[in-house]
N, C-alpha and C. Protein backbone atom coordinates (compact mmCIF):
# COMPACT_ATOMS: atom_id res chain seq x y z
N UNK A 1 86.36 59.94 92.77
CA UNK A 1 86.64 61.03 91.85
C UNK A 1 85.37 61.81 91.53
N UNK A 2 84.42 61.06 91.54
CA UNK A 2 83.14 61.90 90.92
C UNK A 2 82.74 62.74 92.18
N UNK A 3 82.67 62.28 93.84
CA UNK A 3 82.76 62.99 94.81
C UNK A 3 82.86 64.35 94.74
N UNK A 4 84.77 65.09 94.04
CA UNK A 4 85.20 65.78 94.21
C UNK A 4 84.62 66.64 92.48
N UNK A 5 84.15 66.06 91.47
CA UNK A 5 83.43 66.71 90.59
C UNK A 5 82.85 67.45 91.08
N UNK A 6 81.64 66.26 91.73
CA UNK A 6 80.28 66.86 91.94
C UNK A 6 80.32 68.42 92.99
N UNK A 7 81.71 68.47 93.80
CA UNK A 7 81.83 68.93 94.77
C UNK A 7 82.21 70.59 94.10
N UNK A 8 82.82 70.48 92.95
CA UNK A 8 83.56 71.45 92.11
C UNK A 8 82.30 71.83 91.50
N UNK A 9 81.06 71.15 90.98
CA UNK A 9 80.26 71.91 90.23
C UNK A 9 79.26 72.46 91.47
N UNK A 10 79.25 71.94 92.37
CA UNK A 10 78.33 73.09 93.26
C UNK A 10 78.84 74.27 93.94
N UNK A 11 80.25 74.18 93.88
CA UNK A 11 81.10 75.55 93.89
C UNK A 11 80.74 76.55 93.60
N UNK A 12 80.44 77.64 94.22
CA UNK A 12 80.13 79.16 93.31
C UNK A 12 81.33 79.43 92.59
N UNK A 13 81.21 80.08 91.57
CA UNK A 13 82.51 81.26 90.67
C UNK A 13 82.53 81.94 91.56
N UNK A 14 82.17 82.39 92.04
CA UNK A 14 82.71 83.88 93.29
C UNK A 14 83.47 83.54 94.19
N UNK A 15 82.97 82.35 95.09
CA UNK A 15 84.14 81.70 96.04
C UNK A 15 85.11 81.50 95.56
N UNK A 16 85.20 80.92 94.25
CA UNK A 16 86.35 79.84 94.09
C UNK A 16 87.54 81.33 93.52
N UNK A 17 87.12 82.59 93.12
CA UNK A 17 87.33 83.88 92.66
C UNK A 17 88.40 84.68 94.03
N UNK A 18 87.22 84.58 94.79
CA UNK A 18 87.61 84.82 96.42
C UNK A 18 88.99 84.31 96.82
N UNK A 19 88.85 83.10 97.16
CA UNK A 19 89.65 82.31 97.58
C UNK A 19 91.18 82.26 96.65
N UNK A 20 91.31 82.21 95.36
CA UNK A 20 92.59 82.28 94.38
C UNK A 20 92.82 83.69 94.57
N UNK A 21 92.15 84.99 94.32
CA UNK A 21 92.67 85.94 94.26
C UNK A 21 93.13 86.24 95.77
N UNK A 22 92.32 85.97 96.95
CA UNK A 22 93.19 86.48 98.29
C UNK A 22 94.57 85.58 98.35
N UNK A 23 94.40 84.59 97.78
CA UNK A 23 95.92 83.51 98.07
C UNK A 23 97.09 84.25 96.96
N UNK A 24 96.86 84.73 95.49
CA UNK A 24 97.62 85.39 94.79
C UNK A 24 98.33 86.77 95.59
N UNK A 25 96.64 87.31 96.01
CA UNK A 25 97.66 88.88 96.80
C UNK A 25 98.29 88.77 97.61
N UNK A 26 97.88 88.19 98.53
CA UNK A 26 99.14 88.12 99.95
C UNK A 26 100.29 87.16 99.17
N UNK A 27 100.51 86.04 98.18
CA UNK A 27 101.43 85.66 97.61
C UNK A 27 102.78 86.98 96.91
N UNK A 28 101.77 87.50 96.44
CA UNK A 28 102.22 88.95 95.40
C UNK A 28 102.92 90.15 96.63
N UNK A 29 102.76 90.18 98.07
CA UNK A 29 102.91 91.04 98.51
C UNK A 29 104.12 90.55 99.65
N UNK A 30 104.62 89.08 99.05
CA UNK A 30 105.73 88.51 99.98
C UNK A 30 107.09 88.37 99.17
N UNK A 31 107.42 89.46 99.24
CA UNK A 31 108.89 89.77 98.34
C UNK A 31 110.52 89.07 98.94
N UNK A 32 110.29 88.46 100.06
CA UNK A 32 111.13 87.84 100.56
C UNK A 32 111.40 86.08 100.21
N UNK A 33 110.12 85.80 99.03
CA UNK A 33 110.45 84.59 98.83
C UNK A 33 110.58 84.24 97.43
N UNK A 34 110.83 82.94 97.25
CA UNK A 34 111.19 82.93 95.76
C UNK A 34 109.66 82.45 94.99
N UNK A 35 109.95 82.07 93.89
CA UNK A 35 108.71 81.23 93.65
C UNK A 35 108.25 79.73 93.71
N UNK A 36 109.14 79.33 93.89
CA UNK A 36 108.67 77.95 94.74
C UNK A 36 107.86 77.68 95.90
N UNK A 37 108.46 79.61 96.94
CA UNK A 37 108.06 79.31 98.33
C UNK A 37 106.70 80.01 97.53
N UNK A 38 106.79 80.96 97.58
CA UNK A 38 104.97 82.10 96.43
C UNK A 38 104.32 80.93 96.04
N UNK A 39 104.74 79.59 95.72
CA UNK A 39 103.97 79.24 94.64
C UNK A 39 103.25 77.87 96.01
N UNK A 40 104.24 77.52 96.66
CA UNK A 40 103.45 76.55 98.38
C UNK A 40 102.93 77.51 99.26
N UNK A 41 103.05 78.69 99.18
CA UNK A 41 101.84 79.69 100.31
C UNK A 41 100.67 79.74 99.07
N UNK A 42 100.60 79.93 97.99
CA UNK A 42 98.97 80.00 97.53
C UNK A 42 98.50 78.61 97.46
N UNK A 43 99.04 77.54 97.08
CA UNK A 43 98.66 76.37 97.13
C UNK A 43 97.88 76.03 98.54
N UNK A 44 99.02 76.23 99.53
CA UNK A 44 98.46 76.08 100.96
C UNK A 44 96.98 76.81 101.53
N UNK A 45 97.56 78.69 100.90
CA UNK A 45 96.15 79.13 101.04
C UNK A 45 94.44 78.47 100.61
N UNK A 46 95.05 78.41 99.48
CA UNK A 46 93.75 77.93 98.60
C UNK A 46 93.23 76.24 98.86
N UNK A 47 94.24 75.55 99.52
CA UNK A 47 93.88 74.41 100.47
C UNK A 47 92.92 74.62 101.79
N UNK A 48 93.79 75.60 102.49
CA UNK A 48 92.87 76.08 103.99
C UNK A 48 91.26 76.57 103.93
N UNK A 49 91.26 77.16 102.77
CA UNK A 49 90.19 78.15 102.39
C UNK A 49 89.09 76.52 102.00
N UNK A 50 89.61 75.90 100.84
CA UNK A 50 88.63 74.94 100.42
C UNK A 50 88.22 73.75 101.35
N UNK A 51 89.11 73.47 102.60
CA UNK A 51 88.92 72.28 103.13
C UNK A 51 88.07 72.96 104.33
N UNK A 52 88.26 73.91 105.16
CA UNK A 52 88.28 74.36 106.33
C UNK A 52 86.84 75.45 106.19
N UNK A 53 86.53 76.05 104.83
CA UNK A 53 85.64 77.35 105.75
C UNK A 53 83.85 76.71 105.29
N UNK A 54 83.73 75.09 104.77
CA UNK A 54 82.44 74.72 105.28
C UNK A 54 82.20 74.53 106.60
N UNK A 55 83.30 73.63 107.33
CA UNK A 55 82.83 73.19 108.45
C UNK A 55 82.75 74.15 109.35
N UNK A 56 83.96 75.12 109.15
CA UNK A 56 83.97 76.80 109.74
C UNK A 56 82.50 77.03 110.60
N UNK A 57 81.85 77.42 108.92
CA UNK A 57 80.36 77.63 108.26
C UNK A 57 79.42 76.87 109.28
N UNK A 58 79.82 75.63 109.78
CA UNK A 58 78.69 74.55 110.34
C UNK A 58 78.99 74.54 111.81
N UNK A 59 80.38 74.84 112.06
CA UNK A 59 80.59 74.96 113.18
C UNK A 59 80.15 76.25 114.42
N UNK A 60 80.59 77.25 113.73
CA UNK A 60 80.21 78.32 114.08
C UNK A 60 78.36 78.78 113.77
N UNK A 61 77.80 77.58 113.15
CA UNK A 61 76.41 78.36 112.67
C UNK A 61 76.17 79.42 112.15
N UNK A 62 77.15 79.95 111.44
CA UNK A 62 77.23 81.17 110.65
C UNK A 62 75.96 81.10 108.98
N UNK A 63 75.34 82.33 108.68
CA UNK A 63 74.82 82.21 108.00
C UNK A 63 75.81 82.05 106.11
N UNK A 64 75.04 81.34 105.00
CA UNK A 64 75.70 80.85 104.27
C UNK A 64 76.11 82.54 103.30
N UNK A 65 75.86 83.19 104.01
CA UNK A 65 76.10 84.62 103.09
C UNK A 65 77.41 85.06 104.08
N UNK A 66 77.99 84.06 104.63
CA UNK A 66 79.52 84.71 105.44
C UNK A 66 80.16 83.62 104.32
N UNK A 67 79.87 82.75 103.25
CA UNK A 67 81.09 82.05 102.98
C UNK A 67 82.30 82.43 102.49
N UNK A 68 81.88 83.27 101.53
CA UNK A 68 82.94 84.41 100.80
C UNK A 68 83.94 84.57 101.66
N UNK A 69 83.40 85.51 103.02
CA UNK A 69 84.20 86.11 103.92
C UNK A 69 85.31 85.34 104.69
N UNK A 70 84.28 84.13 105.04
CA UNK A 70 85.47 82.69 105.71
C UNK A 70 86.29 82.21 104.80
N UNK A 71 85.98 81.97 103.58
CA UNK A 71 86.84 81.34 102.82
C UNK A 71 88.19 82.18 102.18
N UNK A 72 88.17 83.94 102.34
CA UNK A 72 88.90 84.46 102.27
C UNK A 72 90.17 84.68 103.22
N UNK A 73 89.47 84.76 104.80
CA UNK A 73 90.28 84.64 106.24
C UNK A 73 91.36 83.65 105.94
N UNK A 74 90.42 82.50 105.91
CA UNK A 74 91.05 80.87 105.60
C UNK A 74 92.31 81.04 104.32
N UNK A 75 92.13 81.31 103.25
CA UNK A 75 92.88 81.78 102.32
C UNK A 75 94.34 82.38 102.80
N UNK A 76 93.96 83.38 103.28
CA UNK A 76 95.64 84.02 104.14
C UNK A 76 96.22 83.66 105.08
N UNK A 77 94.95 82.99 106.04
CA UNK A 77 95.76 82.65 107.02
C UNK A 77 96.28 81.12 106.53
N UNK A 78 96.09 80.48 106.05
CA UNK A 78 96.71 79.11 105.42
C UNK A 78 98.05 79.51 104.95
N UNK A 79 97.98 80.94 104.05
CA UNK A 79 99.12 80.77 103.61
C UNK A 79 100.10 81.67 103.91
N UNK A 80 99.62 82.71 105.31
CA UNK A 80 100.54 83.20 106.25
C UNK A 80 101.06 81.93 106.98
N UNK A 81 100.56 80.89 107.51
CA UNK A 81 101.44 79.71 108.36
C UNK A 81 102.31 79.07 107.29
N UNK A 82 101.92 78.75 106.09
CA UNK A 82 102.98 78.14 105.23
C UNK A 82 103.96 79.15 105.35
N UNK A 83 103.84 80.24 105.11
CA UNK A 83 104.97 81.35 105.03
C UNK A 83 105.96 81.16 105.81
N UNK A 84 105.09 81.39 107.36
CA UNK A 84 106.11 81.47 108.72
C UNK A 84 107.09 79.91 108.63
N UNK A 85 106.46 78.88 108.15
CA UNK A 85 106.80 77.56 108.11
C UNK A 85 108.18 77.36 107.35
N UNK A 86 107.74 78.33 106.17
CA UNK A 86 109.10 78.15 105.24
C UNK A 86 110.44 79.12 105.92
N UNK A 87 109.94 80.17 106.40
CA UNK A 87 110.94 80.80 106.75
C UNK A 87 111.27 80.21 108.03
N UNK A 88 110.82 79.80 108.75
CA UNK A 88 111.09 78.98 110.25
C UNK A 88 112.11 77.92 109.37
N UNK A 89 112.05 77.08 108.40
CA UNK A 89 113.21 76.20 108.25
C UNK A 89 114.32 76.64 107.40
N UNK A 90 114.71 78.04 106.88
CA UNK A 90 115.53 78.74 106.70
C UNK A 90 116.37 79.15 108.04
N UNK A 91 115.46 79.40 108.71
CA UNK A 91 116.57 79.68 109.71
C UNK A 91 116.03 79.81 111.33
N UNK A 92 115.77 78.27 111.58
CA UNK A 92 115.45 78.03 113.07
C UNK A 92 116.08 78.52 114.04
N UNK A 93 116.71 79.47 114.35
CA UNK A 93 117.29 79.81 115.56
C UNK A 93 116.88 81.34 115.21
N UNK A 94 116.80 81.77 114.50
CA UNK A 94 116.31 83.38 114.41
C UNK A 94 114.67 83.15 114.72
N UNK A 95 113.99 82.43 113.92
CA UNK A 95 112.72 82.18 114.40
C UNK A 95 112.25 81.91 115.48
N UNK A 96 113.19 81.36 116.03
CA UNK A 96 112.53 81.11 117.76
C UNK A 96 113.02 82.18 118.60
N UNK A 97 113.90 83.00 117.94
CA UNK A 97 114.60 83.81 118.43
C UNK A 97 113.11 85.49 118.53
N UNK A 98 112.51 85.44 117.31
CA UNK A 98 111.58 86.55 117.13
C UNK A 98 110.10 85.91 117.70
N UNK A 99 110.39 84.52 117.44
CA UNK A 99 108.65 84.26 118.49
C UNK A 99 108.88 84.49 119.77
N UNK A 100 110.13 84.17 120.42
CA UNK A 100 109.99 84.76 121.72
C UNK A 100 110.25 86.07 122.23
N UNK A 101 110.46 86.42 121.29
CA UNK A 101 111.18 88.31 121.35
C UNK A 101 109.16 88.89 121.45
N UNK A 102 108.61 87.99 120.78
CA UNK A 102 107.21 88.53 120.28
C UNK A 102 106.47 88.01 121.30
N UNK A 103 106.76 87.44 122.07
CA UNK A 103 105.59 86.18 123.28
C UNK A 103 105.88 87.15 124.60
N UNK A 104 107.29 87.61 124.71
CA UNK A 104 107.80 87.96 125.70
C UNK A 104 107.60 89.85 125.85
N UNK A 105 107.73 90.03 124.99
CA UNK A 105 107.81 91.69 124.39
C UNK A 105 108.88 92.16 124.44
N UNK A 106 109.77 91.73 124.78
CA UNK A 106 111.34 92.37 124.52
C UNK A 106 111.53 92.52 123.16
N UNK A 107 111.92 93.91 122.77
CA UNK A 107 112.45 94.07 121.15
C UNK A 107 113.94 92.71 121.17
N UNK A 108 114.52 92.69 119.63
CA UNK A 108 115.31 91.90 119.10
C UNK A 108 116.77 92.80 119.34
N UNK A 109 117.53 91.84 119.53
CA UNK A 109 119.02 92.92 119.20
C UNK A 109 119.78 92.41 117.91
């Protein structure tokens, strides 16, 4: 437990700023879901963003003045896949129906 303290007080306010507000907007700008699903895409976002854009950071050798930027990417795209995820189990046969309409390039009928 103290791990994840210590881990929270070396946190910047700006990241942690970053990261909630990009997971709120793209949350705020998905009118097709309820708030249960709004409320597991920012969760998810703000998971991807906190677990994923140090090692990002270490992996890529990126300098520590990109964290903002990674941890924002990470942010949407975490909680664009939760998105697709929730709506993929609403209705699995339309979904595979538009990933391959989209892989293939044929429009949908």
């Amino acid at each position: 437990m103290s791990d994840w303290v210590e881990w929270a007080s070396r946190a910047p306010v700006i990241k942690w700023a970053v990261i909630v507000g990009f997971a709120f907007l793209s949350a705020l700008m998905q009118r097709d879901m309820n708030l249960l699903g709004r409320s597991l895409t920012v969760i998810a976002g703000i998971f991807a963003a906190v677990v994923f854009a140090e090692p990002l950071i270490l992996f890529f050798e990126l300098d520590a003045a990109y964290g903002n930027a990674v941890a924002a990417v990470l942010a949407l795209t975490g909680r664009n896949w939760t998105a697709f995820a929730i709506r993929a189990t609403r209705d699995p046969v339309e979904t595979l129906s538009r990933v391959k309409s989209a892989w293939w390039g044929k429009p949908r009928k």
